[in-house]
C-alpha atoms as a PDB file:
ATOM      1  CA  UNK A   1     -13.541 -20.818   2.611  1.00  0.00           C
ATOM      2  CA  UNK A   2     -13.282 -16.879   2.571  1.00  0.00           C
ATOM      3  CA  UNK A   3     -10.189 -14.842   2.344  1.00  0.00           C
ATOM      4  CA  UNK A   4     -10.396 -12.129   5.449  1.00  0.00           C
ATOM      5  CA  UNK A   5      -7.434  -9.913   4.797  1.00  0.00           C
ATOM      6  CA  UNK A   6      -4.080  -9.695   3.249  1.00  0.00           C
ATOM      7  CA  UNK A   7      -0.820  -8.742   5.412  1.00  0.00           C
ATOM      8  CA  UNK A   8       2.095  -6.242   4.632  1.00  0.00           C
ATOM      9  CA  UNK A   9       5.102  -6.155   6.427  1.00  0.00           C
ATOM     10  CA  UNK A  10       6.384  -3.038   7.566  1.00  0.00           C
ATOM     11  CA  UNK A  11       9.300  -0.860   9.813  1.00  0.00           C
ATOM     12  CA  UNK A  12       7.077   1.395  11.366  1.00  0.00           C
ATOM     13  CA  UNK A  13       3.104   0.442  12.631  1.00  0.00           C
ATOM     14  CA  UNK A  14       2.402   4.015  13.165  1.00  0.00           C
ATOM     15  CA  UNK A  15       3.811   5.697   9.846  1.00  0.00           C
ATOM     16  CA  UNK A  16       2.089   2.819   7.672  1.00  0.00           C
ATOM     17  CA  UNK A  17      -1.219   3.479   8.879  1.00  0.00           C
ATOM     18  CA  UNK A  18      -1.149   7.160   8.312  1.00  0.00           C
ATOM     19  CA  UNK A  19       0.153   6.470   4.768  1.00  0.00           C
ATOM     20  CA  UNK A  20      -2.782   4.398   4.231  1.00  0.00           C
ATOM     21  CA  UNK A  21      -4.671   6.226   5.888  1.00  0.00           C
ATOM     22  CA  UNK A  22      -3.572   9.582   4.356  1.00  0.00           C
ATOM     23  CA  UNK A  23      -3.853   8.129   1.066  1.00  0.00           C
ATOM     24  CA  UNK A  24      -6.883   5.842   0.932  1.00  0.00           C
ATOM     25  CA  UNK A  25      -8.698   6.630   3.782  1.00  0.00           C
ATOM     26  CA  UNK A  26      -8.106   3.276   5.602  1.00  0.00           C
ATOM     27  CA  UNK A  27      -9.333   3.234   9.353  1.00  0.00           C
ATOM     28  CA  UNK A  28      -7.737   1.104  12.035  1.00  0.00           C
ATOM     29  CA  UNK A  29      -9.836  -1.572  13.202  1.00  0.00           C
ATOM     30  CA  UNK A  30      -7.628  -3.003  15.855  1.00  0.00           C
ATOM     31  CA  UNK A  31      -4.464  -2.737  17.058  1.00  0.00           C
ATOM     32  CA  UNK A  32      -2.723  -5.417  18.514  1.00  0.00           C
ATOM     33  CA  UNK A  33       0.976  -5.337  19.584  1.00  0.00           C
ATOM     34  CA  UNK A  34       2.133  -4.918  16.344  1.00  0.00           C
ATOM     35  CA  UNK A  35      -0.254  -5.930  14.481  1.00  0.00           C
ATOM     36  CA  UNK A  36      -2.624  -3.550  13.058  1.00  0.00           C
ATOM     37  CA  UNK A  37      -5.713  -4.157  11.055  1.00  0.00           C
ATOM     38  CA  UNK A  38      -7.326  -1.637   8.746  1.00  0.00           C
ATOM     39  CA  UNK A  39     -10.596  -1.482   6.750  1.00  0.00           C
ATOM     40  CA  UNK A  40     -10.761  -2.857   3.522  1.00  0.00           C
ATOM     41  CA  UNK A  41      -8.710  -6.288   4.982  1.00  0.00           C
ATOM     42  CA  UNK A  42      -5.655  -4.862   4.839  1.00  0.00           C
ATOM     43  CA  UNK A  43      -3.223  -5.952   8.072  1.00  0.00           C
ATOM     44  CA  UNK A  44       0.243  -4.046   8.591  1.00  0.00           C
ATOM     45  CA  UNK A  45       2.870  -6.084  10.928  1.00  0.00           C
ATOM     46  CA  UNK A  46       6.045  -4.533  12.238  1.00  0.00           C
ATOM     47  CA  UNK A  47       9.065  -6.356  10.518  1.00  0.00           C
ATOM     48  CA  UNK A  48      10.323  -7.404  14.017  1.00  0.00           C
ATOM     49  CA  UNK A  49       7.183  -9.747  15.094  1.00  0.00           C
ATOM     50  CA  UNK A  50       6.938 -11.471  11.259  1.00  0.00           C
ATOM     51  CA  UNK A  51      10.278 -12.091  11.009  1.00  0.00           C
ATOM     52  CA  UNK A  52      10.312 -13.831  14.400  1.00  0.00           C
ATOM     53  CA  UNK A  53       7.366 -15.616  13.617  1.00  0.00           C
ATOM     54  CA  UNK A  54       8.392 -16.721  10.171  1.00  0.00           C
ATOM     55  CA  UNK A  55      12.384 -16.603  10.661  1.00  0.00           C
ATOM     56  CA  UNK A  56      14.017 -15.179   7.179  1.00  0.00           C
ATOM     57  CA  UNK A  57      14.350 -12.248   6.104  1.00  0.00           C
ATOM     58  CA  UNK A  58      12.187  -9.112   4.487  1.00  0.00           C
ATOM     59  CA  UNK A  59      12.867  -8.678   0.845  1.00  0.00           C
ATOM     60  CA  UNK A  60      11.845  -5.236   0.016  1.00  0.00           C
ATOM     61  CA  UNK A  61      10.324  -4.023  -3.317  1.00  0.00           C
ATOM     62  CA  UNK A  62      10.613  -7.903  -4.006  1.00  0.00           C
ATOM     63  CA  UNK A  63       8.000  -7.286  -6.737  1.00  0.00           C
ATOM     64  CA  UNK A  64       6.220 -10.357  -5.809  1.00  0.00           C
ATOM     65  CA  UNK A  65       2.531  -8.912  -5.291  1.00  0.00           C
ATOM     66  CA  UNK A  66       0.981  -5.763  -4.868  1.00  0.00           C
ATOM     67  CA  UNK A  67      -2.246  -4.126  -3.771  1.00  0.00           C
ATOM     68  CA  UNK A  68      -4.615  -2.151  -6.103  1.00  0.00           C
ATOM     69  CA  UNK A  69      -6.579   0.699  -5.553  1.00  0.00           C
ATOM     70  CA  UNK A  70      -9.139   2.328  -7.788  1.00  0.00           C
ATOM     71  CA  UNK A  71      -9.191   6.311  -8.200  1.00  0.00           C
ATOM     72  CA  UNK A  72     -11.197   8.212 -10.947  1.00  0.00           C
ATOM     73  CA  UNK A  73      -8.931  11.499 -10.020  1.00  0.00           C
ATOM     74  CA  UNK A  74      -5.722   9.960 -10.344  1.00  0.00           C
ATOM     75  CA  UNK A  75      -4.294  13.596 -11.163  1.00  0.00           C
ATOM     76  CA  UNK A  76      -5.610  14.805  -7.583  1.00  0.00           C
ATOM     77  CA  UNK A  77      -3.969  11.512  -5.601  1.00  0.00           C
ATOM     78  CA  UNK A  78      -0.586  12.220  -7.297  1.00  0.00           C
ATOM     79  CA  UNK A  79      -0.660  15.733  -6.246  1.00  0.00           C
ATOM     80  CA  UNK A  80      -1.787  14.431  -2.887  1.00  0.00           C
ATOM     81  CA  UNK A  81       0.756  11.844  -2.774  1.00  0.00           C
ATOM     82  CA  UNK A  82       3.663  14.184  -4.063  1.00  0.00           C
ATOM     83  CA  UNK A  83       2.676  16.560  -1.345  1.00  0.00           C
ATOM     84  CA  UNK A  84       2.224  13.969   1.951  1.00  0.00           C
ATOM     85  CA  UNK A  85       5.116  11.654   0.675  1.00  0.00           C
ATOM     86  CA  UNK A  86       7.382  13.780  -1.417  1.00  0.00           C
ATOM     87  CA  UNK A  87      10.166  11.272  -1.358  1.00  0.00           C
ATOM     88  CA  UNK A  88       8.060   8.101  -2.801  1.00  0.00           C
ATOM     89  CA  UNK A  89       9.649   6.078  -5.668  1.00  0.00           C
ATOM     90  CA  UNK A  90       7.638   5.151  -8.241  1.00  0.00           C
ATOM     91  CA  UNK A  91       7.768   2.106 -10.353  1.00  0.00           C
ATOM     92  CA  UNK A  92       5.877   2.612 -13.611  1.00  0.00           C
ATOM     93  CA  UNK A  93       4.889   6.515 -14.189  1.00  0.00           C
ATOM     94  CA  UNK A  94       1.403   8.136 -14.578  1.00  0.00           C
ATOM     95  CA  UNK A  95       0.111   6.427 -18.167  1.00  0.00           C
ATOM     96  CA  UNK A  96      -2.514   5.251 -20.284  1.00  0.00           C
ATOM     97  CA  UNK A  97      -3.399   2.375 -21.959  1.00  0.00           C
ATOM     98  CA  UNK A  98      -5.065   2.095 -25.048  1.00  0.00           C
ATOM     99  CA  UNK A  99      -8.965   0.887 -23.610  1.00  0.00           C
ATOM    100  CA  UNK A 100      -8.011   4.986 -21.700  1.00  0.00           C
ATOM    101  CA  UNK A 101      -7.377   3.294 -18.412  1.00  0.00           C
ATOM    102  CA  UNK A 102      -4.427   5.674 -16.674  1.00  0.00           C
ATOM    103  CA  UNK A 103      -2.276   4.020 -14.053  1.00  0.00           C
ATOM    104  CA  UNK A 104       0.770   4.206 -12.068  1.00  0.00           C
ATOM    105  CA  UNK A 105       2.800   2.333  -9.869  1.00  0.00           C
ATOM    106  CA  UNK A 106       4.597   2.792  -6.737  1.00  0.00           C
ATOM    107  CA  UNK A 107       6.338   1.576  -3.388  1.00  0.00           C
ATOM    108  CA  UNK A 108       4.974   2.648  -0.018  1.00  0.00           C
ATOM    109  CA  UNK A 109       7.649   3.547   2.726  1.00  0.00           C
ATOM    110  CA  UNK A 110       8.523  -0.218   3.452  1.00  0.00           C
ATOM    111  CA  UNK A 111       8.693  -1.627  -0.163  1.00  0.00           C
ATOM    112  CA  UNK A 112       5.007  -2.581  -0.686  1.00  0.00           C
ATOM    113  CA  UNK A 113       4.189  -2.451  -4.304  1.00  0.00           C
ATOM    114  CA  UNK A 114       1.310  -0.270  -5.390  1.00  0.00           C
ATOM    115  CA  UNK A 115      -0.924   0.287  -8.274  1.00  0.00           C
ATOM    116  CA  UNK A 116      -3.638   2.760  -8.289  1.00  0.00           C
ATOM    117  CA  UNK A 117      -5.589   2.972 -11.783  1.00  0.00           C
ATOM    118  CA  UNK A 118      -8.791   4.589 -13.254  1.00  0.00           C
ATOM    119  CA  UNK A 119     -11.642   2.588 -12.755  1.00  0.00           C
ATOM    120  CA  UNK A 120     -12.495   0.370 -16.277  1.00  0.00           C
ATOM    121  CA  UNK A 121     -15.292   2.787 -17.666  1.00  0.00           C
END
């Protein structure tokens, strides 16, 4: 068995993939009535279509799971991120831990928890 992609739930097709596209360079592979998938496995799905298909409703910033990125500038992506998506909310600020590994935490537009951290030198 091989895990093919993981899927996020969002409000808006087209404003998700140009924040992850913006962000992390993700490209759109297909899209599919909405359904959308982007490099890297990631699939977005507009709210409307998953909760029809799965019938309860979206808990936002439920906390649950989140995807991870890797970024040795971390500086330059919050600058970028600040400047693209001035309004985000972050969860855990810019830090460091004590192996030097900075990180930070923070929703996208629909509630999707993030985490982008240094890679482990």
């Amino acid at each position: 068995m091989k895990l093919k992609n993981v899927l996020i739930v969002v409000k808006n097709i087209e404003n998700s993939r140009r924040f992850y596209h913006d962000l992390f360079g993700l490209e759109s592979l297909l899209d599919s009535e909405g359904n959308m998938i982007l490099t890297e496995g990631l699939v977005l799905q507009e709210e409307k279509y998953w909760t029809e298909s799965l019938g309860k409703e979206i808990i936002s910033e439920n906390n649950s799971s989140e995807l991870y990125f890797e970024e040795a500038d971390i500086e330059g992506f919050i600058e970028k991120l600040e400047k693209l998506y001035p309004k985000i909310k972050y969860v855990t600020p810019l830090n460091e831990d004590k192996l030097g590994q900075k990180m930070l935490r923070f929703y996208d537009m629909d509630g999707n928890l993030i985490e982008v951290r240094t890679p482990f030198s």
